[in-house]
C-alpha atoms as a PDB file:
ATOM      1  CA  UNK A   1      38.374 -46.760   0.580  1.00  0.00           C
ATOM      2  CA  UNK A   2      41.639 -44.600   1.010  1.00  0.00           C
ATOM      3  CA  UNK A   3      43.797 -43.204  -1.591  1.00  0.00           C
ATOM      4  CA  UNK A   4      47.291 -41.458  -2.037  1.00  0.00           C
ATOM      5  CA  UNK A   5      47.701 -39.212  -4.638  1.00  0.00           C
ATOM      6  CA  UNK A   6      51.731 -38.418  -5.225  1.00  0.00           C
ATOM      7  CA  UNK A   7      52.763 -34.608  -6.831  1.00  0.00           C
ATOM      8  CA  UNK A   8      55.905 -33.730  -8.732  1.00  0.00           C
ATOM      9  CA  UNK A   9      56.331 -30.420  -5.740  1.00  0.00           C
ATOM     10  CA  UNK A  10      55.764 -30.060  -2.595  1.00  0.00           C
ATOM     11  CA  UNK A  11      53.831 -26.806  -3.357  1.00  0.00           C
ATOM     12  CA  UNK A  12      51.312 -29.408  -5.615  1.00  0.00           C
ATOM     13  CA  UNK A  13      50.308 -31.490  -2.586  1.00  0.00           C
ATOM     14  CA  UNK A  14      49.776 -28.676  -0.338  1.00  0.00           C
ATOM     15  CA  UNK A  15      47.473 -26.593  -2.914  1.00  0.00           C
ATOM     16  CA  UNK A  16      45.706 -29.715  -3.929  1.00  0.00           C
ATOM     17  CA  UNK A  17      45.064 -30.452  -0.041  1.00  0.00           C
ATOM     18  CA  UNK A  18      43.696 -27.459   0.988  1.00  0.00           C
ATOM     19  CA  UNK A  19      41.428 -27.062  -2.552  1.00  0.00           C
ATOM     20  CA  UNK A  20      40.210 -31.004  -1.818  1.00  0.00           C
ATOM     21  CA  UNK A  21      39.388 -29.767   1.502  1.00  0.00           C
ATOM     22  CA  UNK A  22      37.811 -26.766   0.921  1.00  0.00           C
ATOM     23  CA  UNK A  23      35.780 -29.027  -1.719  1.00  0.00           C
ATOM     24  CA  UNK A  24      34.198 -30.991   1.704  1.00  0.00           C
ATOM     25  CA  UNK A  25      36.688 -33.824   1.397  1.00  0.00           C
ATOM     26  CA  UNK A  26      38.766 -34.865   3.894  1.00  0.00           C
ATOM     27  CA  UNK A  27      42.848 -34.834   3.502  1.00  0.00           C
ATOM     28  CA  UNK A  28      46.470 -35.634   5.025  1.00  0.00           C
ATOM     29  CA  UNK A  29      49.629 -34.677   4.272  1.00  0.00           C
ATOM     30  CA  UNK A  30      51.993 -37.636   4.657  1.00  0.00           C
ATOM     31  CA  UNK A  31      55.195 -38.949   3.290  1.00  0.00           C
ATOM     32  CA  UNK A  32      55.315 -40.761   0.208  1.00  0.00           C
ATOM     33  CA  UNK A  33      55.234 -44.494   1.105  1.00  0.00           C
ATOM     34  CA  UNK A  34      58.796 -46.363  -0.016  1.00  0.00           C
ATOM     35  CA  UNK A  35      56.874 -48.511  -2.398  1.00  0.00           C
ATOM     36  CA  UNK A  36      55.832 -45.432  -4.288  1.00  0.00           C
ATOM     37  CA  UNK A  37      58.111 -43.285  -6.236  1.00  0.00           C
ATOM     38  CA  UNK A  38      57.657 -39.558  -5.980  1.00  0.00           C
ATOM     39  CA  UNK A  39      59.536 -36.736  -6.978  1.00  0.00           C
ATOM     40  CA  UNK A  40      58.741 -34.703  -3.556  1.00  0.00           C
ATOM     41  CA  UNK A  41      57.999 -37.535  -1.279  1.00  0.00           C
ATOM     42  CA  UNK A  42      54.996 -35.058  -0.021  1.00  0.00           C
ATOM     43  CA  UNK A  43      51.378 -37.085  -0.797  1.00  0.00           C
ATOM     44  CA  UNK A  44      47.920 -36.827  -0.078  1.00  0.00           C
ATOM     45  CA  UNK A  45      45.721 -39.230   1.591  1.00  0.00           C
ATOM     46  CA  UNK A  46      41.897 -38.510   1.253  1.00  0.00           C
ATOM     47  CA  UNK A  47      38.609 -40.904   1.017  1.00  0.00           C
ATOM     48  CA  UNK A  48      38.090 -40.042  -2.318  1.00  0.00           C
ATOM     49  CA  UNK A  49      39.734 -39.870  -5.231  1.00  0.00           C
ATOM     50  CA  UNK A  50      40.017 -37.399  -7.502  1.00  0.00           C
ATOM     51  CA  UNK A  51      39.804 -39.047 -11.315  1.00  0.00           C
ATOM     52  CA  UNK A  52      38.117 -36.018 -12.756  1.00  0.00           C
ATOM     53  CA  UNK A  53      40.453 -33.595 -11.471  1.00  0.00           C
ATOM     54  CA  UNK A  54      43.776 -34.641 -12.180  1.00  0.00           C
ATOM     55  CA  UNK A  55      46.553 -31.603 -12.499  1.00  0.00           C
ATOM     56  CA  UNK A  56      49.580 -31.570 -13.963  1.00  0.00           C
ATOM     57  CA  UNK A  57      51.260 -31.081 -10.237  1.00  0.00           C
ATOM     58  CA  UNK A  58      49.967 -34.497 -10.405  1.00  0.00           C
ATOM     59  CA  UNK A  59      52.494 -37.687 -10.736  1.00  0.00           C
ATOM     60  CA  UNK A  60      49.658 -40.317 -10.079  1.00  0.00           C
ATOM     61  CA  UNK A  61      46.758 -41.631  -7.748  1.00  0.00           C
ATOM     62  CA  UNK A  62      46.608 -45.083  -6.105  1.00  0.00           C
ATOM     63  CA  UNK A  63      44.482 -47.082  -4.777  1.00  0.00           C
ATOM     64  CA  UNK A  64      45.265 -48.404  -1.227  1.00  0.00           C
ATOM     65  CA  UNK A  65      44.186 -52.593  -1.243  1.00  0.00           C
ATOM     66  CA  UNK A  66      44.970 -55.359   0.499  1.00  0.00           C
ATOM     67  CA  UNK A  67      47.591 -56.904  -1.430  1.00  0.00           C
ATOM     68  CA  UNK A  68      49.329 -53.446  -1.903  1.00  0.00           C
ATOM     69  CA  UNK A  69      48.935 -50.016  -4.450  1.00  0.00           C
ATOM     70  CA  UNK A  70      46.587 -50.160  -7.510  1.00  0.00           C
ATOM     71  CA  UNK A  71      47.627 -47.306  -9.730  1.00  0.00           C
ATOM     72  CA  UNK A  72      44.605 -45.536 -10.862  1.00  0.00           C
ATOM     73  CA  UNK A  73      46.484 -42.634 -12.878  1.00  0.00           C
ATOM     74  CA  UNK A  74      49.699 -41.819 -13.847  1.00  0.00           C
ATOM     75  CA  UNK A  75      51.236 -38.663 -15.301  1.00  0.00           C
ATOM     76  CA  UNK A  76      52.395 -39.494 -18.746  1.00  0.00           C
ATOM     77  CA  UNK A  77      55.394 -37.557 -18.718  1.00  0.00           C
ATOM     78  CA  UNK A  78      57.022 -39.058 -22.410  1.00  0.00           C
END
């Protein structure tokens, strides 16, 4: 299973790569897919996601599927 976790900075998605890697799970840095809004466009793309970790550098995790994105979190931000 892959997912794609989007940050509101840049500086987010690098620290959370490199302390999801340094936690033994793989990582990418990537561009922000067009059918997913970021403030950024910086992501993550790792084999696991990381539900019991969320940040607030977080704007939300995603599922990747066959039939598209399946939001999994999302920064409430009201």
């Amino acid at each position: 299973m892959n997912y794609i976790v989007t940050f509101f900075s840049h500086f987010g998605a690098i620290r959370f790569k490199k302390e999801w890697e340094k936690a033994g799970h793989p990582a990418i840095l990537m561009p922000v897919p067009r059918n997913l809004s970021s403030s950024c466009g910086t992501c993550v793309r790792c084999s696991v996601p990381p539900l019991n970790t969320p940040s607030d550098e977080m704007e939300q995790i995603v599922k990747i599927t066959a039939e598209g994105y399946q939001t999994l979190y999302r920064a409430d931000n009201s």
